[in-house]
Protein backbone atom coordinates (compact mmCIF):
# COMPACT_ATOMS: atom_id res chain seq x y z
CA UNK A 1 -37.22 -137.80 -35.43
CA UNK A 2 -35.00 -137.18 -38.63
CA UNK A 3 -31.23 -138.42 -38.75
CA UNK A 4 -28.72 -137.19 -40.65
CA UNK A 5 -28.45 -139.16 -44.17
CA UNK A 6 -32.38 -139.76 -44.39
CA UNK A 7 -33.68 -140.19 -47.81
CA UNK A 8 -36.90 -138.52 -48.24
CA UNK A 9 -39.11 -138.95 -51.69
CA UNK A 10 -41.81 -136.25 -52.89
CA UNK A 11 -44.04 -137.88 -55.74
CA UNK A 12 -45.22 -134.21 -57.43
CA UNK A 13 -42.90 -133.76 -59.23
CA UNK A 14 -40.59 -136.49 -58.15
CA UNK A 15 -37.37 -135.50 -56.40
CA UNK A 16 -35.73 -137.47 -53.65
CA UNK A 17 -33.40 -135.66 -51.21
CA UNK A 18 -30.96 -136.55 -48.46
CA UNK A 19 -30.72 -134.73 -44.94
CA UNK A 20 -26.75 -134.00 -44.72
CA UNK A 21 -26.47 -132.46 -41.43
CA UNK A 22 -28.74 -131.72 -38.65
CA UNK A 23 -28.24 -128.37 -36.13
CA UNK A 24 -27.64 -129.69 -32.54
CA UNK A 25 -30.64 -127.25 -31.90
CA UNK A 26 -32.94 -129.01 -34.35
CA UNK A 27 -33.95 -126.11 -35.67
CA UNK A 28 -32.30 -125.76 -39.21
CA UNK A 29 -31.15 -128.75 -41.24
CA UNK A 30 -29.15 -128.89 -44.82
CA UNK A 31 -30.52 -131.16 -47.41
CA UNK A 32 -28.95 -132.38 -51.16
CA UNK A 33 -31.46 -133.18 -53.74
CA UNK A 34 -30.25 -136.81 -55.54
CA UNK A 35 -29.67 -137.41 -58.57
CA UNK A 36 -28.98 -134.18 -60.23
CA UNK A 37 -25.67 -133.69 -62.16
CA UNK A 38 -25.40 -129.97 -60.26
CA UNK A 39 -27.34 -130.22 -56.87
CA UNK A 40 -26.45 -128.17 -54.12
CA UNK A 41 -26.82 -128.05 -50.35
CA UNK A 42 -30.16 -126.17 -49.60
CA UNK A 43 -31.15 -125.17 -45.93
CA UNK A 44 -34.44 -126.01 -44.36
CA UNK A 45 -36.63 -126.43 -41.00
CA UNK A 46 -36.76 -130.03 -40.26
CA UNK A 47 -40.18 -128.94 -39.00
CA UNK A 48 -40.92 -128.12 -43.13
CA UNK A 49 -39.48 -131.77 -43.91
CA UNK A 50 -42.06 -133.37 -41.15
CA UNK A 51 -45.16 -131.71 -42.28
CA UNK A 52 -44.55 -132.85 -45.61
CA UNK A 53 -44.47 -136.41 -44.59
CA UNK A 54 -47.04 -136.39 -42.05
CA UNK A 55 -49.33 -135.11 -44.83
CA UNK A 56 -48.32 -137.65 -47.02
CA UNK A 57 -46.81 -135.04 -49.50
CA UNK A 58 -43.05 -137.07 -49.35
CA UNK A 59 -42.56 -139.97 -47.26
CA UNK A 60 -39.42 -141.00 -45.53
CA UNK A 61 -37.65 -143.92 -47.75
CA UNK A 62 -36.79 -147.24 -45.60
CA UNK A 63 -34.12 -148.12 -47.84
CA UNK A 64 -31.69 -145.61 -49.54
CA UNK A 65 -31.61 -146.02 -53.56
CA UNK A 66 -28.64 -143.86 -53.59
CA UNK A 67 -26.36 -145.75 -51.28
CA UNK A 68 -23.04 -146.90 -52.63
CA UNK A 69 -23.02 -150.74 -52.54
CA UNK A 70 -20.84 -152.39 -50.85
CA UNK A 71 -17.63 -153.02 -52.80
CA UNK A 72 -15.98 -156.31 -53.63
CA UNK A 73 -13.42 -157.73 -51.14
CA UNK A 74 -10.91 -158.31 -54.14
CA UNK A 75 -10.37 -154.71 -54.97
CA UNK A 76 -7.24 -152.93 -56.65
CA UNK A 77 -5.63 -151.24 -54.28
CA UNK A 78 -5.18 -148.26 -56.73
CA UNK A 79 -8.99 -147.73 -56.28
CA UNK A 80 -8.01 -147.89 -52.72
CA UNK A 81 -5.80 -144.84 -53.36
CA UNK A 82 -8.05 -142.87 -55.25
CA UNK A 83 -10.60 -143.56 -52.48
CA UNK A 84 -8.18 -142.14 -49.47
CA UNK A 85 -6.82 -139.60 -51.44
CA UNK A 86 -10.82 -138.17 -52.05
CA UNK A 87 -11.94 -139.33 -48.67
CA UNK A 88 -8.53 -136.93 -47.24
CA UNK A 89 -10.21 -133.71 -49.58
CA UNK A 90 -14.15 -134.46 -48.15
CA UNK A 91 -13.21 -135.02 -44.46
CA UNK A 92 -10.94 -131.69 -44.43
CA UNK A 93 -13.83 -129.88 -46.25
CA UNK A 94 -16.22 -131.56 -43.70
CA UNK A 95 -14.56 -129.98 -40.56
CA UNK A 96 -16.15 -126.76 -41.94
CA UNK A 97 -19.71 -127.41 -41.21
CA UNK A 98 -21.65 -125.93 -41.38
CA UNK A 99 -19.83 -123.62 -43.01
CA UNK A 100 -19.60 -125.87 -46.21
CA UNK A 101 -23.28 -126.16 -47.05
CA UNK A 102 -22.82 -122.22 -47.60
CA UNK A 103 -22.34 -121.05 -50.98
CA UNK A 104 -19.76 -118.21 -50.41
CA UNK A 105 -17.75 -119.90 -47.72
CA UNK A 106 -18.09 -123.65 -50.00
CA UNK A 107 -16.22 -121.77 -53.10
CA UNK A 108 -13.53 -120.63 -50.63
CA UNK A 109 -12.62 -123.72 -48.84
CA UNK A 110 -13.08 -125.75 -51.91
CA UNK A 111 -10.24 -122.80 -53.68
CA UNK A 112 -8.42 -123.53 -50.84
CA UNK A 113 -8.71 -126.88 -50.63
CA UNK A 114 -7.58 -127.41 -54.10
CA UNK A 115 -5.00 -125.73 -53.47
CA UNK A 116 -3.96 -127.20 -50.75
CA UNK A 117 -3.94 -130.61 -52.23
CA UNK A 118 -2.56 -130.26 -56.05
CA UNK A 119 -6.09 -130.62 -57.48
CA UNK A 120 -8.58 -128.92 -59.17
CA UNK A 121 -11.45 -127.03 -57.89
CA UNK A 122 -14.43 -129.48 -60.04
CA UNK A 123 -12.26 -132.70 -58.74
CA UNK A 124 -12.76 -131.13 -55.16
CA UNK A 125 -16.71 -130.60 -55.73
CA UNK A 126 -17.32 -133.90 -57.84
CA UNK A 127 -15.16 -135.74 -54.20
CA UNK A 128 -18.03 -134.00 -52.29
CA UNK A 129 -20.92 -134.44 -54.84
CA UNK A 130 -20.25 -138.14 -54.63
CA UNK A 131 -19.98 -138.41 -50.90
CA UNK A 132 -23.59 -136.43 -50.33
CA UNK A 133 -25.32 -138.36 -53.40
CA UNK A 134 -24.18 -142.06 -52.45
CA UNK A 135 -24.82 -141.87 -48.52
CA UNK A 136 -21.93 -140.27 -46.77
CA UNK A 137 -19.30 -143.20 -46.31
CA UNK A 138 -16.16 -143.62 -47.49
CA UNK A 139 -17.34 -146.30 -49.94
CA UNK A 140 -18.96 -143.44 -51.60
CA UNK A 141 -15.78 -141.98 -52.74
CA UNK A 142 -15.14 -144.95 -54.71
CA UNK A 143 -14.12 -144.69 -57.88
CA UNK A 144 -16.52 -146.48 -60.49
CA UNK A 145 -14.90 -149.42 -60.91
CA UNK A 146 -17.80 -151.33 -62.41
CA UNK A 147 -17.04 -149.10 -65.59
CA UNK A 148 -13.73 -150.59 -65.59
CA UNK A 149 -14.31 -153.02 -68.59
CA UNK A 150 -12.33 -155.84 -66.85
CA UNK A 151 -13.65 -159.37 -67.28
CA UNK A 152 -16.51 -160.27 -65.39
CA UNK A 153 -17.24 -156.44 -64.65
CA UNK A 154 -20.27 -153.93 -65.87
CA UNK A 155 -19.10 -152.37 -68.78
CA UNK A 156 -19.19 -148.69 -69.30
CA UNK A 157 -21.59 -147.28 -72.03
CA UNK A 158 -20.44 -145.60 -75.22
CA UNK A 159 -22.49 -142.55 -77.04
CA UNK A 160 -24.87 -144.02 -79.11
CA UNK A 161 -24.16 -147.77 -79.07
CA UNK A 162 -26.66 -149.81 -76.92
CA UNK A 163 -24.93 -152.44 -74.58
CA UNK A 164 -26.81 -155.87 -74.30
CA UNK A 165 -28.08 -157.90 -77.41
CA UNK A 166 -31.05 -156.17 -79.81
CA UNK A 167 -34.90 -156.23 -78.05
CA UNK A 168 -37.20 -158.55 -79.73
CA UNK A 169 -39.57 -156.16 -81.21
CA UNK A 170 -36.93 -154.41 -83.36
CA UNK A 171 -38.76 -151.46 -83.35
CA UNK A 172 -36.32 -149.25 -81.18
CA UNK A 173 -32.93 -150.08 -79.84
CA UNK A 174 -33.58 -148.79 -75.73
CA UNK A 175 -31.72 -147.40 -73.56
CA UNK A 176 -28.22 -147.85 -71.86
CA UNK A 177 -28.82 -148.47 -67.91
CA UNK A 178 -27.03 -145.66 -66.64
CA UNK A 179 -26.31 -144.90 -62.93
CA UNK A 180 -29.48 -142.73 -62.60
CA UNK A 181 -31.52 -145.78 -64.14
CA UNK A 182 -30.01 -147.66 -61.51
CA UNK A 183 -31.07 -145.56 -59.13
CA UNK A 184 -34.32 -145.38 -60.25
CA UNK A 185 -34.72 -149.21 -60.72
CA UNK A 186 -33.84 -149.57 -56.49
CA UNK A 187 -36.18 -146.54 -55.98
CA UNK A 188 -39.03 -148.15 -57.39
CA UNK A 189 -38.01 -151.72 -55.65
CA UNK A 190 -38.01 -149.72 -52.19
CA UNK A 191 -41.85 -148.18 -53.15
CA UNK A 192 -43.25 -151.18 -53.97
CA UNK A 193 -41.64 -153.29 -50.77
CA UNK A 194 -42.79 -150.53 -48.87
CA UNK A 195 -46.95 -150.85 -49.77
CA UNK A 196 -46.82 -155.04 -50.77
CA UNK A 197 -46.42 -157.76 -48.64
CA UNK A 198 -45.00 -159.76 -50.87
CA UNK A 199 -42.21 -158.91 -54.09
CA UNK A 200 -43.07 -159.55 -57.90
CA UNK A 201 -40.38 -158.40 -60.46
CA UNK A 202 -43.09 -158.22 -62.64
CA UNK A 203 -45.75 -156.13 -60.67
CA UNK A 204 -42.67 -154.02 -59.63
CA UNK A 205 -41.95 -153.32 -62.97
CA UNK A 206 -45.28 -152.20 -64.07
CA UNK A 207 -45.69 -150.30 -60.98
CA UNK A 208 -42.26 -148.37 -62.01
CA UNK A 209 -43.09 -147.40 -65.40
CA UNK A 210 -46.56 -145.95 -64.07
CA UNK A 211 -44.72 -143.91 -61.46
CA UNK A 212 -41.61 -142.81 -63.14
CA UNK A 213 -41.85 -143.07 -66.88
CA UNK A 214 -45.50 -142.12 -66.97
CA UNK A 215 -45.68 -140.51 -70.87
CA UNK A 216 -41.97 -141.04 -71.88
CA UNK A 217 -41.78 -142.52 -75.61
CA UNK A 218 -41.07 -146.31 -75.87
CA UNK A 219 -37.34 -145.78 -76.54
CA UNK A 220 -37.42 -143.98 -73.35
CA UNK A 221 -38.45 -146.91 -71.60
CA UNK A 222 -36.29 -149.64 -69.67
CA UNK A 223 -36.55 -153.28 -70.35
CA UNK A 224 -38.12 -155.99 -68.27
CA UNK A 225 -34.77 -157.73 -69.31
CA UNK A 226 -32.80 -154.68 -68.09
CA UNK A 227 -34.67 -153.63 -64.66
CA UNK A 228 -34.56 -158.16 -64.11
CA UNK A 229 -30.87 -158.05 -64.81
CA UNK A 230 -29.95 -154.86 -62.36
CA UNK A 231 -31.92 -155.75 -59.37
CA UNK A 232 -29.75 -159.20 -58.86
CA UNK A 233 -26.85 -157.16 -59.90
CA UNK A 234 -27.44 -155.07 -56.96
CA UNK A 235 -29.65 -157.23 -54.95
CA UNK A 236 -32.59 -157.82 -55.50
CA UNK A 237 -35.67 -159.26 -52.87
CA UNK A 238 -36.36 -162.57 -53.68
CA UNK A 239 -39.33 -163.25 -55.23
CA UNK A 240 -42.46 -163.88 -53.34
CA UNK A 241 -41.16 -162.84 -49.94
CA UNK A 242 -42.82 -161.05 -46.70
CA UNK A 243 -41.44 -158.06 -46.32
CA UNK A 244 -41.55 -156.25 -42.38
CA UNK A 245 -42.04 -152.69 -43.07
CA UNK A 246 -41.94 -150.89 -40.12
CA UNK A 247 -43.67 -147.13 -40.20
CA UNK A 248 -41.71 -144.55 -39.05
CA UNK A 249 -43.50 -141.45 -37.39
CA UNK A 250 -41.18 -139.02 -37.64
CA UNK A 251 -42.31 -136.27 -34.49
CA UNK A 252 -39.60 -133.40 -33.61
CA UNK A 253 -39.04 -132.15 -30.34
């Protein structure tokens, strides 16, 4: 059975959504496609979403590449603010559901909403962008503070100048590891922990360039260097071992 905030992967083409809500009835659900700058709530029969995974067209992710990680305990408390002041707009908007996942009645409660609070109508829909892409929690509605440039932090990436010393080959400078590289980087972790016993950076690399980067141009492509450095940024499994993976047979009422 499907729970609200399940991640579920198609391969052809590749698109990973989120279920946001579930009806009490079971009969209608409202998913968010991840990972696309303007996504929008789109209704569906969970019944739909279960067929495609029992027939092995999309498969029900085990771990969430979208989640917002966990933030450090030494945080500034005006990210704090920021955080309750967004998390005030999204739970307000929230009390409208289904309502909400509605086009015609989202553009009036965000107008009113915005209103309501001194803000503007794109802060009000990047607050609930944020909250469906990242998992639904209030750490979602964290500000980016890893972009923050402090000492010790991630540093945010500037048009056209590549973070991180030159690659080897000098042929091509790469890429800047974005947040939807990082999201793609624990996507592919999650596939290949899901079909191998055991974890290889290495093999996990290869495997991710085959599945998502499959005819891109070399300066298209990520790093060993740069997918090596991420996944103990945000956690990576350690090398070499067993991974549980438990199948979930998803069967509605």
């Amino acid at each position: 059975m499907f729970l609200p905030n399940d991640v579920i992967q198609y391969a052809r083409p590749l698109r990973t959504i989120r279920i946001l809500w579930i009806a009490p009835d079971r009969l209608l659900a409202c998913t968010f496609e991840l990972g696309l700058p303007h996504s929008q709530p789109r209704m569906v029969a969970p019944h739909v979403l279960a067929d495609d995974v029992l027939t092995g067209r999309a498969r029900l992710l085990t771990d969430d590449p979208y989640a917002a990680p966990a933030p450090p305990t030494l945080l500034p408390q005006k990210y704090r603010d920021l955080q309750a002041k967004a998390w005030d707009i999204v739970a307000g908007l929230h009390a409208h559901v289904p309502a909400l996942y509605q086009p015609r009645e989202r553009a009036a409660l965000v107008a009113a909403c915005a209103a309501a609070h001194g803000v503007s109508r794109p802060s009000v829909l990047r607050y609930l962008r944020r909250f469906w892409e990242r998992g639904q929690t209030m750490d979602a509605l964290l500000p980016d503070y890893g972009n923050s440039g402090a000492p010790g932090k991630t540093r945010g990436a500037n048009a056209g100048i590549k973070r991180g010393r030159p690659r080897k080959s000098g042929d091509h400078p790469g890429q800047n590891t974005d947040a939807a590289m990082r999201a793609t980087f624990r996507a592919a972790v999650a596939r290949y922990t899901a079909t191998h016993p055991e974890f290889s950076r290495r093999a996990a690399y290869r495997q991710m360039l085959q599945d998502y980067y499959r005819d891109r141009p070399p300066a298209d492509l990520p790093s060993f260097g740069q997918f090596s450095y991420w996944l103990d940024k945000d956690g990576a499994p350690a090398a070499g071992r067993r991974h549980a993976v438990a199948v979930q047979q998803t069967i509605l009422p």
